[in-house]
PDB file of N, CA and C in Angstrom:
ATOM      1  N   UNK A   1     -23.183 -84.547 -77.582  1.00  0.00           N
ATOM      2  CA  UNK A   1     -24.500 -85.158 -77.523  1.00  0.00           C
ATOM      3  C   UNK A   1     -24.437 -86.390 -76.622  1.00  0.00           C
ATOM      4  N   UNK A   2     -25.258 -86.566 -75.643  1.00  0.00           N
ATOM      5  CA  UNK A   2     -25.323 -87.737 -74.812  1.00  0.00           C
ATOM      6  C   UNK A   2     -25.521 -88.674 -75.089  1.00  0.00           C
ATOM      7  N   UNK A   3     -25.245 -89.597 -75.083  1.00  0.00           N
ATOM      8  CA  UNK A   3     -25.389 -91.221 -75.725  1.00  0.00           C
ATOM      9  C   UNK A   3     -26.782 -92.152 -75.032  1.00  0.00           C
ATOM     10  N   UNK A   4     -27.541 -92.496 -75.588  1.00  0.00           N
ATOM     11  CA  UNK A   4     -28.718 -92.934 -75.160  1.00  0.00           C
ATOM     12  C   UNK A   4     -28.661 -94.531 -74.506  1.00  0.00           C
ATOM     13  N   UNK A   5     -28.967 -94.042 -73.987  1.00  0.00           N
ATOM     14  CA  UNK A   5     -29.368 -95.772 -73.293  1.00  0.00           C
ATOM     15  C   UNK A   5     -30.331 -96.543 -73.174  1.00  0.00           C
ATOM     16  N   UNK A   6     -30.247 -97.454 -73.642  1.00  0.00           N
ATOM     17  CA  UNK A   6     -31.634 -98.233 -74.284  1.00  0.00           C
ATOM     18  C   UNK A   6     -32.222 -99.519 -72.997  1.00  0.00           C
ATOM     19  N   UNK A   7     -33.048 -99.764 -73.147  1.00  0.00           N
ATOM     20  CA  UNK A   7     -33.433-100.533 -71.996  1.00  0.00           C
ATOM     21  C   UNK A   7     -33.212-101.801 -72.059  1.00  0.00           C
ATOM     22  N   UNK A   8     -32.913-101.590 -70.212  1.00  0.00           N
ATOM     23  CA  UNK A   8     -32.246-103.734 -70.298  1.00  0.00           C
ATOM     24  C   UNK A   8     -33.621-104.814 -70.706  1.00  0.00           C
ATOM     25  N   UNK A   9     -33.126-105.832 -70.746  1.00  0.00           N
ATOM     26  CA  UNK A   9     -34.420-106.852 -71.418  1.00  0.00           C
ATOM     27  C   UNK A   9     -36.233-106.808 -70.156  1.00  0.00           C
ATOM     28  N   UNK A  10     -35.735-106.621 -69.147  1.00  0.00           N
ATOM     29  CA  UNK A  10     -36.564-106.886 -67.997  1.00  0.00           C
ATOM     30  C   UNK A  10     -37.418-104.963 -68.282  1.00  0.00           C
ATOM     31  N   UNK A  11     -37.049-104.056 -68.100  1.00  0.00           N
ATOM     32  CA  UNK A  11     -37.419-102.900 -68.555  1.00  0.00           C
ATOM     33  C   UNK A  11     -38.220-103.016 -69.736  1.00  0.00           C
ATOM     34  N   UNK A  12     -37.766-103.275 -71.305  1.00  0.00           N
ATOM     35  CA  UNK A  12     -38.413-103.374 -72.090  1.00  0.00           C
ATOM     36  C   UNK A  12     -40.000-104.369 -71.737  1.00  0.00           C
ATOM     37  N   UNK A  13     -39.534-105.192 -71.352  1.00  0.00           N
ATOM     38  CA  UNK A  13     -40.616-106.738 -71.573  1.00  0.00           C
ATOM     39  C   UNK A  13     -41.860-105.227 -70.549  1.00  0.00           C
ATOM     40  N   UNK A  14     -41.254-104.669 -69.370  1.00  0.00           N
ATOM     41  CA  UNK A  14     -42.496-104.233 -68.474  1.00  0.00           C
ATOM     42  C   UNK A  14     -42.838-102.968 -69.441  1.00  0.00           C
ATOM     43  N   UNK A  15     -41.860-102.541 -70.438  1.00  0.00           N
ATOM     44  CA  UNK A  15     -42.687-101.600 -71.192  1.00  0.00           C
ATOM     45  C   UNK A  15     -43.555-101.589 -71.745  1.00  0.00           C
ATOM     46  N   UNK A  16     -43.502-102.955 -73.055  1.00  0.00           N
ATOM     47  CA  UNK A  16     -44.289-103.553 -73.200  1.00  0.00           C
ATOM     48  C   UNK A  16     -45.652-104.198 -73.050  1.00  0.00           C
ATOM     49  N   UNK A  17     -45.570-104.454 -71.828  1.00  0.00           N
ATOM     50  CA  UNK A  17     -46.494-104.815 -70.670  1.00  0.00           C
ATOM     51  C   UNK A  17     -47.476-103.700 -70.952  1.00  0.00           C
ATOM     52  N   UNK A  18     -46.688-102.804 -70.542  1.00  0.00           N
ATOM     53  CA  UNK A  18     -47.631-101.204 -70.270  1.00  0.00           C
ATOM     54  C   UNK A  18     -48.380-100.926 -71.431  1.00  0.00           C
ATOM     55  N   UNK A  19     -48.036-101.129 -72.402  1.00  0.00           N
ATOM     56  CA  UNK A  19     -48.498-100.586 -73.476  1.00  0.00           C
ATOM     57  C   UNK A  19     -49.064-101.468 -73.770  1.00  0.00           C
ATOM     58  N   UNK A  20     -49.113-102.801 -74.086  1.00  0.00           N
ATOM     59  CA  UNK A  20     -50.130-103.389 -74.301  1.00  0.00           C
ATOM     60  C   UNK A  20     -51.375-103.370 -73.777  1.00  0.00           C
ATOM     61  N   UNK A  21     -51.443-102.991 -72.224  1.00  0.00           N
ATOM     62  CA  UNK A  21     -52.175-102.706 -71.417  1.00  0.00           C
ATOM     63  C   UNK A  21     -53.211-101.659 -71.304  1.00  0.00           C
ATOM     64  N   UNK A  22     -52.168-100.673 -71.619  1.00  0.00           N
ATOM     65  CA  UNK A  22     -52.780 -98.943 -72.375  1.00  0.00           C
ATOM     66  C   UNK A  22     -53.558 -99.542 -73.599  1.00  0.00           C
ATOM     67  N   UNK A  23     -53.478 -99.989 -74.414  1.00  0.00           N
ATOM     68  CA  UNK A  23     -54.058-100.239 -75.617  1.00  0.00           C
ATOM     69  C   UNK A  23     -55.381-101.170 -75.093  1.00  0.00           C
ATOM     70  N   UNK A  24     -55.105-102.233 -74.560  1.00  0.00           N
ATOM     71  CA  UNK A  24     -56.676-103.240 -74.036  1.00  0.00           C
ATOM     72  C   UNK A  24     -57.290-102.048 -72.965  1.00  0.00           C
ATOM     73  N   UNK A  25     -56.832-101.033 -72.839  1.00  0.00           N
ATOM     74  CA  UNK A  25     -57.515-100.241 -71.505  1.00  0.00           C
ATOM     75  C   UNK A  25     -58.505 -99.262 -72.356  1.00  0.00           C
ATOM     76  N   UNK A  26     -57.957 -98.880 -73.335  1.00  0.00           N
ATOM     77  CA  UNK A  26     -58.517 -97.860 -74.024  1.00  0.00           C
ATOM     78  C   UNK A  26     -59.311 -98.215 -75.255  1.00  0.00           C
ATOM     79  N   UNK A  27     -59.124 -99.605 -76.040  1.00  0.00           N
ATOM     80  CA  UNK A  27     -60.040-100.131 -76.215  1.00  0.00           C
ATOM     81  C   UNK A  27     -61.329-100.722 -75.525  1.00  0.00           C
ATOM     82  N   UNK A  28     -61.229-100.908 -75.048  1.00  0.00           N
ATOM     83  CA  UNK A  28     -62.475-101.283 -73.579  1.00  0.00           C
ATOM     84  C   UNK A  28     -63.040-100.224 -72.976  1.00  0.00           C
ATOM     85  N   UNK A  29     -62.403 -99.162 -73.436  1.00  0.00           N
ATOM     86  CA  UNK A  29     -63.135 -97.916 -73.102  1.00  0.00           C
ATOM     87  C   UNK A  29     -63.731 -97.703 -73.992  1.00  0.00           C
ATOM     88  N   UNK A  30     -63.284 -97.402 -75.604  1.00  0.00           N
ATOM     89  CA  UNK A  30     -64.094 -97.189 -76.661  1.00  0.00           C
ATOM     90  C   UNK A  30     -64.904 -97.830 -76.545  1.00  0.00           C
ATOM     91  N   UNK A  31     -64.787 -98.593 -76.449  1.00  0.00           N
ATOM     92  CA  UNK A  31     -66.111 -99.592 -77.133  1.00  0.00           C
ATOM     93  C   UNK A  31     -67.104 -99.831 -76.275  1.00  0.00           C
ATOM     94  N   UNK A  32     -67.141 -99.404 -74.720  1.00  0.00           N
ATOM     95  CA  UNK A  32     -68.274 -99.292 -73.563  1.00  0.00           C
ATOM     96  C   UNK A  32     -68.477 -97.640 -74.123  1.00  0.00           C
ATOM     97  N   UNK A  33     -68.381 -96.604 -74.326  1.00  0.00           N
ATOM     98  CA  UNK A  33     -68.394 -95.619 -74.529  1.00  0.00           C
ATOM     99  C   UNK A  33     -69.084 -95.493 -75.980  1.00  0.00           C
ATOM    100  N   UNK A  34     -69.044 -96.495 -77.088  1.00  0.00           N
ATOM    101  CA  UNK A  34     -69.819 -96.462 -78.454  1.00  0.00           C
ATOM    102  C   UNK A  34     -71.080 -96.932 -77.888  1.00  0.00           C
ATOM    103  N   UNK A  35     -71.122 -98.044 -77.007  1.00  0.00           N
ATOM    104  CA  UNK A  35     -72.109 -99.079 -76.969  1.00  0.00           C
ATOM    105  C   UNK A  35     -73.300 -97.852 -75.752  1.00  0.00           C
ATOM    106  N   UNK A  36     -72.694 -97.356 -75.306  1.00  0.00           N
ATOM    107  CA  UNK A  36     -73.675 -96.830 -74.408  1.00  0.00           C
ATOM    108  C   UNK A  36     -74.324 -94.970 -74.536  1.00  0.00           C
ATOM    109  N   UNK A  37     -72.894 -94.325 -75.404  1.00  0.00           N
ATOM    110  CA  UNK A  37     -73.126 -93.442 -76.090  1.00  0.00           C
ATOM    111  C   UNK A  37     -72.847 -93.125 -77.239  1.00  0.00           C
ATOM    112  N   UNK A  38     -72.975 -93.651 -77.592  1.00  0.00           N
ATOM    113  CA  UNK A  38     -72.278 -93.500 -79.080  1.00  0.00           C
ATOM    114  C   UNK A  38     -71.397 -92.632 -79.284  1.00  0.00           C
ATOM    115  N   UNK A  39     -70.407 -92.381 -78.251  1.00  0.00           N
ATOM    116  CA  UNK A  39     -69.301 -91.684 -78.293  1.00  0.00           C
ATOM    117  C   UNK A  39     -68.248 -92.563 -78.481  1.00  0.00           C
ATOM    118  N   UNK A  40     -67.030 -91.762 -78.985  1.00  0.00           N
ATOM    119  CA  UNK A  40     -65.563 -92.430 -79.269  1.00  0.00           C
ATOM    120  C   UNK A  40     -64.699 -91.845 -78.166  1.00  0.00           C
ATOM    121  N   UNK A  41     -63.995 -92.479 -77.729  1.00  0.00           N
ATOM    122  CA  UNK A  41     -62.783 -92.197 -76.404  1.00  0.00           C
ATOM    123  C   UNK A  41     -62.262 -90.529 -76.948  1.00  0.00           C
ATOM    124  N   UNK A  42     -61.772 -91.086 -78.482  1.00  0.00           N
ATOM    125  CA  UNK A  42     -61.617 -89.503 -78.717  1.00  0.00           C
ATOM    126  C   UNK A  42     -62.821 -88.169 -78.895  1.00  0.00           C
ATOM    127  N   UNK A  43     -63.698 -88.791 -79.192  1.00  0.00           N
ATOM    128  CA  UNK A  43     -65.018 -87.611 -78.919  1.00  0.00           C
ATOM    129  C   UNK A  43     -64.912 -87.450 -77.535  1.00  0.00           C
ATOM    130  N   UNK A  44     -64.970 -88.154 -76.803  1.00  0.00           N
ATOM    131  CA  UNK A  44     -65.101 -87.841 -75.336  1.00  0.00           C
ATOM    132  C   UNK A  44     -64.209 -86.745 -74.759  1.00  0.00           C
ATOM    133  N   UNK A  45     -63.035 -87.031 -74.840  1.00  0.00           N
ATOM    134  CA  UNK A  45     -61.795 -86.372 -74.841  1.00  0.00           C
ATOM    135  C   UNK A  45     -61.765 -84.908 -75.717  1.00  0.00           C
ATOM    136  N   UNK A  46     -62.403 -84.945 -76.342  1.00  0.00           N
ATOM    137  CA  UNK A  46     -62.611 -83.200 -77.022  1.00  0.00           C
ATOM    138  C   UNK A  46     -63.563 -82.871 -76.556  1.00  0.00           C
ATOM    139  N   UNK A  47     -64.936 -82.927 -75.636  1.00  0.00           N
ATOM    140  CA  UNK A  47     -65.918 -83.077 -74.870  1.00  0.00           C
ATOM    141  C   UNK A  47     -65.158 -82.491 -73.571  1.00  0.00           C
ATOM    142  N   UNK A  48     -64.083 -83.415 -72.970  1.00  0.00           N
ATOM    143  CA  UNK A  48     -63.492 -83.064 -71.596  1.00  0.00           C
ATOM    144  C   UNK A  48     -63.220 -81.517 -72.137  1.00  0.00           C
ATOM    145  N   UNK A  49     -62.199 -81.454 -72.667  1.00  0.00           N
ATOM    146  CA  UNK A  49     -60.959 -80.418 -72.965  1.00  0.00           C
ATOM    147  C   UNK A  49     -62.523 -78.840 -73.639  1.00  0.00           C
ATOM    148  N   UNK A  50     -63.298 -79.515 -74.317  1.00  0.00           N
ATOM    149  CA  UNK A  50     -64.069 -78.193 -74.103  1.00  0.00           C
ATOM    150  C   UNK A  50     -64.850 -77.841 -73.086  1.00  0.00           C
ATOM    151  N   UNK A  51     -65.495 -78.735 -72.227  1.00  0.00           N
ATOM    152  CA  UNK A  51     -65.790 -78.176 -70.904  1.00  0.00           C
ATOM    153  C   UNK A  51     -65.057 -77.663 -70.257  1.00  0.00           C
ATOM    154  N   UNK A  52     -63.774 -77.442 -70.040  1.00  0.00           N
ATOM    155  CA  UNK A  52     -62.900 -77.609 -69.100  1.00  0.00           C
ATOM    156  C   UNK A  52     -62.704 -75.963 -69.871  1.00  0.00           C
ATOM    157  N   UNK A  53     -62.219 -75.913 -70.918  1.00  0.00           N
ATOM    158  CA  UNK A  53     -61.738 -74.442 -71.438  1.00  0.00           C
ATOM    159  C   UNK A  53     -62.802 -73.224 -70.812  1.00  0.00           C
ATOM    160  N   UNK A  54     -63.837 -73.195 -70.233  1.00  0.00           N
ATOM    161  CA  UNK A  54     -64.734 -72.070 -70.051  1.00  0.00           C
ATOM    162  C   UNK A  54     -64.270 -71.205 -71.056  1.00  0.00           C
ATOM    163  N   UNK A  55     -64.821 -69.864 -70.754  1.00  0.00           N
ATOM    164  CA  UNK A  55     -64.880 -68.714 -71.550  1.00  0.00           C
ATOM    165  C   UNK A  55     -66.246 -68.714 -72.373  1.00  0.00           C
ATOM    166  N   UNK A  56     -67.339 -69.247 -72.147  1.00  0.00           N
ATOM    167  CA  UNK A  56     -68.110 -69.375 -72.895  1.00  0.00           C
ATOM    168  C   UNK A  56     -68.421 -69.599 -74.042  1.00  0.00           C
TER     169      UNK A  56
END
């Protein structure tokens, strides 16, 4: 089994980064997306994925 390697301090901190980022990104989406349709990021997102499936 391969031995994992965990991230140096500078890696983590920009992981971090990211994800905090992802999270204020996608909140700010919800919540323009409640306010204007009363949709949720995740309603939306099951919205995409069934348009997208065709087959009628």
């Amino acid at each position: 089994m391969a031995e994992v390697e965990w991230l140096d301090d500078v890696e983590m901190r920009a992981w971090r980064s990211l994800l905090g980022a992802h999270r204020r990104l996608l909140q700010r989406l919800d919540a323009e997306l409640q306010a204007s349709q009363d949709l949720s990021v995740s309603d939306y997102g099951v919205l995409v994925e069934l348009s997208e499936a065709g087959g009628g």
